[in-house]
PDB file of N, CA and C in Angstrom:
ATOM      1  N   UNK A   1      20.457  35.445 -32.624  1.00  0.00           N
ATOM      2  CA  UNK A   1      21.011  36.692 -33.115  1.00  0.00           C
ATOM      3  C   UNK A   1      22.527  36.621 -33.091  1.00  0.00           C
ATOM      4  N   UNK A   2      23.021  37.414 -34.155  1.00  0.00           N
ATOM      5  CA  UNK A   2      24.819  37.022 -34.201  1.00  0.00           C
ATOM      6  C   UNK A   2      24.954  38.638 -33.649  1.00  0.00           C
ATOM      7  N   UNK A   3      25.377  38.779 -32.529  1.00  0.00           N
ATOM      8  CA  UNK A   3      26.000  39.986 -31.805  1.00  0.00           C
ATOM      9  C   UNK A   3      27.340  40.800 -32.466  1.00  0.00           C
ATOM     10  N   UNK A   4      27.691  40.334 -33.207  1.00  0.00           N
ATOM     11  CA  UNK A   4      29.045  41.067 -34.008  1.00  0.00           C
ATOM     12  C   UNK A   4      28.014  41.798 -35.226  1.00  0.00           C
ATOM     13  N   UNK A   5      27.241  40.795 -35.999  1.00  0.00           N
ATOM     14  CA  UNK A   5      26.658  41.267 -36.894  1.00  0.00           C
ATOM     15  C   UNK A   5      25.571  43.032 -37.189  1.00  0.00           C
ATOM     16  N   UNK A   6      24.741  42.676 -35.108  1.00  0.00           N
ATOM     17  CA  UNK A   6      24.196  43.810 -35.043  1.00  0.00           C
ATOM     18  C   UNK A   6      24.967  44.974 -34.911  1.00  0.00           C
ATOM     19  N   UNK A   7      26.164  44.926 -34.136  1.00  0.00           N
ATOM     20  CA  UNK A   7      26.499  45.697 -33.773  1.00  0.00           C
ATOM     21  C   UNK A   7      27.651  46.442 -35.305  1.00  0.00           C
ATOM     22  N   UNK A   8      27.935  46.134 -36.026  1.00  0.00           N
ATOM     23  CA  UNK A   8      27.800  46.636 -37.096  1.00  0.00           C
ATOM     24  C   UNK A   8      26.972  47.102 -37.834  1.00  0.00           C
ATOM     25  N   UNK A   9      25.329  46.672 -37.770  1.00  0.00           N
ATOM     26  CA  UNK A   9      24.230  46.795 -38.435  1.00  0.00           C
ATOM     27  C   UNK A   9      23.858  48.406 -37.601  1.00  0.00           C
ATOM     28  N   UNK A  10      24.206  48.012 -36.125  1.00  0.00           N
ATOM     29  CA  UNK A  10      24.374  49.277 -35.492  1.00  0.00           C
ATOM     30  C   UNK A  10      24.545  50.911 -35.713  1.00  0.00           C
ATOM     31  N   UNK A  11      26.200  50.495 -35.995  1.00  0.00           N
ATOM     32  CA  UNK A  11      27.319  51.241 -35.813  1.00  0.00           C
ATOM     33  C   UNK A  11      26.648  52.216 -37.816  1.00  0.00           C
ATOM     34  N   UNK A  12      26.583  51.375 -38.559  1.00  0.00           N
ATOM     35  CA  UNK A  12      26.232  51.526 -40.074  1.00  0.00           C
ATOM     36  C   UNK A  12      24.722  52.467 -39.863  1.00  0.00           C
ATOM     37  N   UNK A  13      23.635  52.207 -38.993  1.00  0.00           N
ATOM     38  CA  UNK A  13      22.580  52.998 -38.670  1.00  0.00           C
ATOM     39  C   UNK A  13      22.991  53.931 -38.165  1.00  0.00           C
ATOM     40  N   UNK A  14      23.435  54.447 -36.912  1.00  0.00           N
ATOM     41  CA  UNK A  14      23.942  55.624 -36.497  1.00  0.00           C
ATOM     42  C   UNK A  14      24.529  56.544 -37.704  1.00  0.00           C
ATOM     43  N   UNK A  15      25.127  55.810 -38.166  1.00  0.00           N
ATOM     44  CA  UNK A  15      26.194  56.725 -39.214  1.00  0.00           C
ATOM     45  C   UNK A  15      25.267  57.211 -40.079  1.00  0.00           C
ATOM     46  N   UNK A  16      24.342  56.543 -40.805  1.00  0.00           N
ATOM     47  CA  UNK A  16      23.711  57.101 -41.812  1.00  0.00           C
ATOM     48  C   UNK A  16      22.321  58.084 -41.145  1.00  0.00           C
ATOM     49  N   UNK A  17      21.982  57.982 -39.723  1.00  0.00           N
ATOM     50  CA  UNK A  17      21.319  59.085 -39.118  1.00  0.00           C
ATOM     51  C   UNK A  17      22.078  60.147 -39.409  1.00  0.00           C
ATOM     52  N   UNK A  18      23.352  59.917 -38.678  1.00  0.00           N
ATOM     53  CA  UNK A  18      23.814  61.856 -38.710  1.00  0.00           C
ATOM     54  C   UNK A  18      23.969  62.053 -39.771  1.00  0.00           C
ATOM     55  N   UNK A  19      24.012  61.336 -40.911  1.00  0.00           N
ATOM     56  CA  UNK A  19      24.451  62.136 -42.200  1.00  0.00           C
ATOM     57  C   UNK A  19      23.648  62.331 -42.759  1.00  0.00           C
ATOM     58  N   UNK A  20      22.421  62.091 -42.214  1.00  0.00           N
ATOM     59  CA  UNK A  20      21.224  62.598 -43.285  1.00  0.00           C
ATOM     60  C   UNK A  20      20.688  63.769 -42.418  1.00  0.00           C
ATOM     61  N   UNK A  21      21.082  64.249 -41.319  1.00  0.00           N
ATOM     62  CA  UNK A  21      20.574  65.161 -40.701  1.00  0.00           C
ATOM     63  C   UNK A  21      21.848  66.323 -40.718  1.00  0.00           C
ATOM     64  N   UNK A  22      23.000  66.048 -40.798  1.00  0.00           N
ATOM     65  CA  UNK A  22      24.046  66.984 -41.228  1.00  0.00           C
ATOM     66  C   UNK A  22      24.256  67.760 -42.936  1.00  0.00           C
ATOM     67  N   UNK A  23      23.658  66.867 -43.516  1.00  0.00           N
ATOM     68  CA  UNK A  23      24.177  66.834 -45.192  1.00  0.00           C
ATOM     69  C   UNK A  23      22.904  68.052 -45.570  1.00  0.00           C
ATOM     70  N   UNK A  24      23.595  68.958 -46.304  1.00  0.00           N
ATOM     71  CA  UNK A  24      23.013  69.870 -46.572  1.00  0.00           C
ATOM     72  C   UNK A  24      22.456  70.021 -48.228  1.00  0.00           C
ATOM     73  N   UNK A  25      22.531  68.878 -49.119  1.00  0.00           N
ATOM     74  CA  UNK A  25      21.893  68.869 -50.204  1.00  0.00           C
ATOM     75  C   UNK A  25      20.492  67.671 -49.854  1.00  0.00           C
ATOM     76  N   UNK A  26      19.465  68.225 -50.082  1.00  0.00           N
ATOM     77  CA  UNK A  26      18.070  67.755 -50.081  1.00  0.00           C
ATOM     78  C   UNK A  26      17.794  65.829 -50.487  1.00  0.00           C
ATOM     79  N   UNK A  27      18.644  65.853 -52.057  1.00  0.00           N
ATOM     80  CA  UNK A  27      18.632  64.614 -52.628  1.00  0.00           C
ATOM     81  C   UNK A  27      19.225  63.199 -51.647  1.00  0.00           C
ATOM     82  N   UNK A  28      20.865  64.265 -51.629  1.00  0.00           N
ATOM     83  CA  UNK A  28      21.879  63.276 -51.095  1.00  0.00           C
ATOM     84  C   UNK A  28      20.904  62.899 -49.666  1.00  0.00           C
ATOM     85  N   UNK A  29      20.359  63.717 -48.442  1.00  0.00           N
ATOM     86  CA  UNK A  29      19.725  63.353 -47.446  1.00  0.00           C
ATOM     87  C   UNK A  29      18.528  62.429 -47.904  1.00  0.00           C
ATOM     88  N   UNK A  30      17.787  62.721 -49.000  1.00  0.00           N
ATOM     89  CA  UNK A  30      16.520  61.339 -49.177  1.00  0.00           C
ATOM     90  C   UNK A  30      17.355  60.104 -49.274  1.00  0.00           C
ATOM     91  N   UNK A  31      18.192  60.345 -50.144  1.00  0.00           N
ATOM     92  CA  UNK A  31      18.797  58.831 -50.757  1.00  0.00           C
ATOM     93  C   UNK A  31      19.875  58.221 -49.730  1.00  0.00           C
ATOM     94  N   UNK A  32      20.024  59.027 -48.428  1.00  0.00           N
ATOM     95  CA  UNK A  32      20.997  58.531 -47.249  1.00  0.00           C
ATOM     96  C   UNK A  32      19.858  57.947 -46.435  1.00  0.00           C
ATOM     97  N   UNK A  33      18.418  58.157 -46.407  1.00  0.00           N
ATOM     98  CA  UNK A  33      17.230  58.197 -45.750  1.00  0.00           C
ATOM     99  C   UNK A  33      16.928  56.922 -46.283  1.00  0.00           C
ATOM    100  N   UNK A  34      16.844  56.248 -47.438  1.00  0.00           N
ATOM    101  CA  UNK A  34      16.625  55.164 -48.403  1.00  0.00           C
ATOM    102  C   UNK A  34      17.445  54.273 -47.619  1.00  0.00           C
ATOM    103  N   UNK A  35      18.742  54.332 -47.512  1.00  0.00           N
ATOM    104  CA  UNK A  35      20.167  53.390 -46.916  1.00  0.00           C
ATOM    105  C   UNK A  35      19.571  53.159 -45.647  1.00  0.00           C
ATOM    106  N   UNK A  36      19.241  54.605 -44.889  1.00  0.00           N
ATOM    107  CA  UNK A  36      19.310  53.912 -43.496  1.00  0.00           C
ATOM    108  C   UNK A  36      17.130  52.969 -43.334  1.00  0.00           C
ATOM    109  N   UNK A  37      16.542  52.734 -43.918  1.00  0.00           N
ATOM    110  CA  UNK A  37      15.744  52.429 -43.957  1.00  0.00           C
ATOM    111  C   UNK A  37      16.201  50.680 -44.553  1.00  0.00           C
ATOM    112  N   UNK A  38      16.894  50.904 -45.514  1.00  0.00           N
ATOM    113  CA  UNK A  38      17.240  49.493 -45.854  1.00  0.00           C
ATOM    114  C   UNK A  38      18.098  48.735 -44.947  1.00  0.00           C
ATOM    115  N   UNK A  39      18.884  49.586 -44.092  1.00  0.00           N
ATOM    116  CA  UNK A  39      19.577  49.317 -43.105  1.00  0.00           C
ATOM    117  C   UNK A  39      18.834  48.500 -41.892  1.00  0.00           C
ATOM    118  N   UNK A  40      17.658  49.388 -41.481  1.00  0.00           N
ATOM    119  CA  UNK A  40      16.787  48.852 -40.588  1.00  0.00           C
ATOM    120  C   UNK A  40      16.084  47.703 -41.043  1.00  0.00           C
ATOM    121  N   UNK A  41      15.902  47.279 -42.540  1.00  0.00           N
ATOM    122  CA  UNK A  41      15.354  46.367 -42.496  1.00  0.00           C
ATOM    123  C   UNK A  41      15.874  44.786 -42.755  1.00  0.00           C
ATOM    124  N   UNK A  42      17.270  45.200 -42.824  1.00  0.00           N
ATOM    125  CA  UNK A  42      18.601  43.746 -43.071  1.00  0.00           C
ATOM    126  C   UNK A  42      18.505  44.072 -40.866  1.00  0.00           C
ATOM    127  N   UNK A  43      18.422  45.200 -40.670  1.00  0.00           N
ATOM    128  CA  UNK A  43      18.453  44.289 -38.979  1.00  0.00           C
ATOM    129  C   UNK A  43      17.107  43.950 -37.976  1.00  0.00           C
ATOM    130  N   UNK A  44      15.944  44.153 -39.003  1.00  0.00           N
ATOM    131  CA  UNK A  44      14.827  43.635 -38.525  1.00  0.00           C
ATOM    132  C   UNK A  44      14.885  42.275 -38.890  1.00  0.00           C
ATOM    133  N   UNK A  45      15.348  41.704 -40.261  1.00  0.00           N
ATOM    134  CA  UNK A  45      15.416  40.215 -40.759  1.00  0.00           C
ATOM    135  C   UNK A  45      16.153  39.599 -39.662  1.00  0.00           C
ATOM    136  N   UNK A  46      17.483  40.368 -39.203  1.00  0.00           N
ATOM    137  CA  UNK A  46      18.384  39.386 -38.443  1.00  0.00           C
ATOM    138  C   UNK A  46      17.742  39.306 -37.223  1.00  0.00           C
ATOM    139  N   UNK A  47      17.019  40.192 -36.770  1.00  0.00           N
ATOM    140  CA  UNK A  47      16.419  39.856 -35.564  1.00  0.00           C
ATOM    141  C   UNK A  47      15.168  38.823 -35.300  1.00  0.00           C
ATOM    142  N   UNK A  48      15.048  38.524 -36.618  1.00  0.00           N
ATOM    143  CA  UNK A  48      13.652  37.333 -36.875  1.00  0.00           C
ATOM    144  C   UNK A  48      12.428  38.082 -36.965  1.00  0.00           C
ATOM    145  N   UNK A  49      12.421  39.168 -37.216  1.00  0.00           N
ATOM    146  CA  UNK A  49      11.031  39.598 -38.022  1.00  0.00           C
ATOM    147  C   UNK A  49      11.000  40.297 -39.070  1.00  0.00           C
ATOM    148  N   UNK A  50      10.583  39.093 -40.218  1.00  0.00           N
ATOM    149  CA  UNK A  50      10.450  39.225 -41.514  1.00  0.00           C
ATOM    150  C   UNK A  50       9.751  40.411 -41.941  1.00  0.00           C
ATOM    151  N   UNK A  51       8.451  39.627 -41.221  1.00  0.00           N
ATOM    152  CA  UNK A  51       6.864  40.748 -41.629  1.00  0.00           C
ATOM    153  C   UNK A  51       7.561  42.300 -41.423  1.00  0.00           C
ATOM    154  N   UNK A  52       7.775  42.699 -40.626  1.00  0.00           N
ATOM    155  CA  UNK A  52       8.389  43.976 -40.275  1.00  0.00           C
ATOM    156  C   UNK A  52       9.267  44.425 -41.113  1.00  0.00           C
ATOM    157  N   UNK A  53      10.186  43.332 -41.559  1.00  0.00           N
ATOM    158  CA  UNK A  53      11.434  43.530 -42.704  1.00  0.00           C
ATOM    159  C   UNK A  53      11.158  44.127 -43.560  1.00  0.00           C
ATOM    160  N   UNK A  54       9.850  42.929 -44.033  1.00  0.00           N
ATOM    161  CA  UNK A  54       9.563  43.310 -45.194  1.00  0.00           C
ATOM    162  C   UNK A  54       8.604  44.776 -45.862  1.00  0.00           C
ATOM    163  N   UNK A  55       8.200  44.931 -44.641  1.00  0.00           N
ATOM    164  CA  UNK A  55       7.306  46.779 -44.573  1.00  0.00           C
ATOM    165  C   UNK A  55       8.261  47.405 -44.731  1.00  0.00           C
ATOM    166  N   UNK A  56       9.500  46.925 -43.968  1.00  0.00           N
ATOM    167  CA  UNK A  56      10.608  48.910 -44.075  1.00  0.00           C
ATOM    168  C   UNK A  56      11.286  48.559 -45.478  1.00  0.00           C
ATOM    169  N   UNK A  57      11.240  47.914 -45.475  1.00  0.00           N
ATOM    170  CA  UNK A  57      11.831  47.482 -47.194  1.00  0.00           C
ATOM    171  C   UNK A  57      10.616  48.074 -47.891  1.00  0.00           C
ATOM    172  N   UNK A  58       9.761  47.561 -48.615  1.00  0.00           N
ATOM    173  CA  UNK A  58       8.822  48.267 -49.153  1.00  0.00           C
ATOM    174  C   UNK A  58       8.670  49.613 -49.138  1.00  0.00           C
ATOM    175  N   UNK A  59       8.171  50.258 -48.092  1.00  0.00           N
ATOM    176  CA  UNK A  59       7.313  51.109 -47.655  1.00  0.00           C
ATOM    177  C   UNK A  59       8.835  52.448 -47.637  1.00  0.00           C
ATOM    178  N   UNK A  60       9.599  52.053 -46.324  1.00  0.00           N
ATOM    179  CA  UNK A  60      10.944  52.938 -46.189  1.00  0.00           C
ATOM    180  C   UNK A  60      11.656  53.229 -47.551  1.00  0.00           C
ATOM    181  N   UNK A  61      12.483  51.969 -47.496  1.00  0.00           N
ATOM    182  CA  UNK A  61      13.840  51.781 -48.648  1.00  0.00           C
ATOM    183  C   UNK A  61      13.069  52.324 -49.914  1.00  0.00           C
ATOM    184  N   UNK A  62      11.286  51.943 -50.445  1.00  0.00           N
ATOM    185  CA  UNK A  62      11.313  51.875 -52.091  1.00  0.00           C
ATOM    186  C   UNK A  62      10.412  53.169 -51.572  1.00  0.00           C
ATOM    187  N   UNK A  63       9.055  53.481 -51.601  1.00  0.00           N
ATOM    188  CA  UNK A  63       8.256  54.171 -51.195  1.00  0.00           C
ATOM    189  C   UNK A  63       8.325  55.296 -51.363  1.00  0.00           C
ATOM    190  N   UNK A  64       8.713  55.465 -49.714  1.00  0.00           N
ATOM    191  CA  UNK A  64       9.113  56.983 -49.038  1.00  0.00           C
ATOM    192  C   UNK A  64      10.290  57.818 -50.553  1.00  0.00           C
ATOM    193  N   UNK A  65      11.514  56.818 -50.765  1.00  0.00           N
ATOM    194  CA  UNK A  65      12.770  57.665 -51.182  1.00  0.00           C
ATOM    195  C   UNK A  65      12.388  58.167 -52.156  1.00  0.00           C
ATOM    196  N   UNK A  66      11.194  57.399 -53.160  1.00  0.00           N
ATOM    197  CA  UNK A  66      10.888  57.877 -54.831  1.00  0.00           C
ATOM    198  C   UNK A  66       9.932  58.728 -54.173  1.00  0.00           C
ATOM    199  N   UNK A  67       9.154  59.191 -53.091  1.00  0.00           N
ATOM    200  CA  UNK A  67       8.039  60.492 -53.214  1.00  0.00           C
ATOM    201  C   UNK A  67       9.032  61.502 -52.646  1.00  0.00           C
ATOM    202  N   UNK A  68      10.349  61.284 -51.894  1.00  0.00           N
ATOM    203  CA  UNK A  68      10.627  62.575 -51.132  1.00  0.00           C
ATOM    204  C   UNK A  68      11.651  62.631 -52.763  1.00  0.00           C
ATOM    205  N   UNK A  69      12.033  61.978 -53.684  1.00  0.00           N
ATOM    206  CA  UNK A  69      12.907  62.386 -54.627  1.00  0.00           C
ATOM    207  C   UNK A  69      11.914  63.090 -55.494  1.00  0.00           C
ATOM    208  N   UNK A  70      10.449  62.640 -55.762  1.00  0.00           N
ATOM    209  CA  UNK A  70       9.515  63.295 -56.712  1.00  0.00           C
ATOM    210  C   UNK A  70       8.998  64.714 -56.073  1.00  0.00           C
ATOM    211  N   UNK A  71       9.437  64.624 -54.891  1.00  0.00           N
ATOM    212  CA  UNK A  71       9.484  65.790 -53.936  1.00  0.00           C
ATOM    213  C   UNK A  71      10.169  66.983 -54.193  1.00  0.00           C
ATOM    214  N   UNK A  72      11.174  66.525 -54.329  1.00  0.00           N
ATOM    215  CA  UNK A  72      12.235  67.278 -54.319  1.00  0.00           C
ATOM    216  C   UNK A  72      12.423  67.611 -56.059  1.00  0.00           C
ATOM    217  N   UNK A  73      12.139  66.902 -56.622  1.00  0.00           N
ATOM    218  CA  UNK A  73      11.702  67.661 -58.060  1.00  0.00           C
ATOM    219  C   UNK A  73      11.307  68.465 -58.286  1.00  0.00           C
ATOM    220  N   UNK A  74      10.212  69.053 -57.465  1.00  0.00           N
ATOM    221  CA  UNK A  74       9.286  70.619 -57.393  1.00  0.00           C
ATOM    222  C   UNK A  74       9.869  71.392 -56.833  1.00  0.00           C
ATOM    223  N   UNK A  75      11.154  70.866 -56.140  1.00  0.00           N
ATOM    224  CA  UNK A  75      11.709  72.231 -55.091  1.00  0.00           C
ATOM    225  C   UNK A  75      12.952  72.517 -55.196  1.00  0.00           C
ATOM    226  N   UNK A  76      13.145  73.322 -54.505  1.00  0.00           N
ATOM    227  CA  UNK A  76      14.917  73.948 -54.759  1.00  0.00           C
ATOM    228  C   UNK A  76      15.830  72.657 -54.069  1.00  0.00           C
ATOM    229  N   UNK A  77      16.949  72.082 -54.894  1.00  0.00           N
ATOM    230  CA  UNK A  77      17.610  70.844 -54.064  1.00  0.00           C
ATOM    231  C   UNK A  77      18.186  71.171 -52.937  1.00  0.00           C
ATOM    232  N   UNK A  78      19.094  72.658 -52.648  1.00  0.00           N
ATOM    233  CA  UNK A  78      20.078  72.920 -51.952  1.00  0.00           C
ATOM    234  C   UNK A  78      19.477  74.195 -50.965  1.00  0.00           C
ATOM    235  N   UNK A  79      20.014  73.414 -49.449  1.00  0.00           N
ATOM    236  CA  UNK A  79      19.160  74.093 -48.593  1.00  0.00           C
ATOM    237  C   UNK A  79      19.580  76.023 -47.671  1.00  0.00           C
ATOM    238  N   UNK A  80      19.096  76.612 -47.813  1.00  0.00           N
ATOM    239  CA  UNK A  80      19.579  78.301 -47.973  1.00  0.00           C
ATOM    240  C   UNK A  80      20.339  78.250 -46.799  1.00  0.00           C
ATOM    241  N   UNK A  81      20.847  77.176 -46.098  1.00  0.00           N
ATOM    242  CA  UNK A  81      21.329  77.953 -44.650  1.00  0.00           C
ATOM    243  C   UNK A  81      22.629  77.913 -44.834  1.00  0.00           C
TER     244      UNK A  81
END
């Protein structure tokens, strides 16, 4: 494992948590939700598990972001609070 690398891979996860839990338009939070999922899965590769990589890639990054965006098609984007 390259220790500079995670800890950027880190620092880049944290960040895109709070901003998908701070950000108050619906879209921008799926598609920050997409990042930090792709995020997790460039630091599951570096950690040597592919198989795993390759689920949050799939499943997280492609998956999840196009049903919570087809989601969010039926609903109001911007949240009342």
């Amino acid at each position: 494992m390259i220790w500079p690398l995670d800890f950027i891979l880190l620092i880049i996860i944290l960040i895109l948590s709070v901003a998908a839990i701070t950000v108050r338009d619906l879209l921008s939070a799926a598609i920050i939700l997409g990042g930090f999922s792709f995020m997790m899965a460039l630091l599951w590769t570096e950690m040597g598990a592919v198989d795993v990589a390759i689920t949050e890639a799939s499943v997280g990054a492609g998956v999840s972001t196009v049903f919570f965006v087809a989601a969010l098609h039926h609903t109001n984007r911007r949240s009342k609070d």
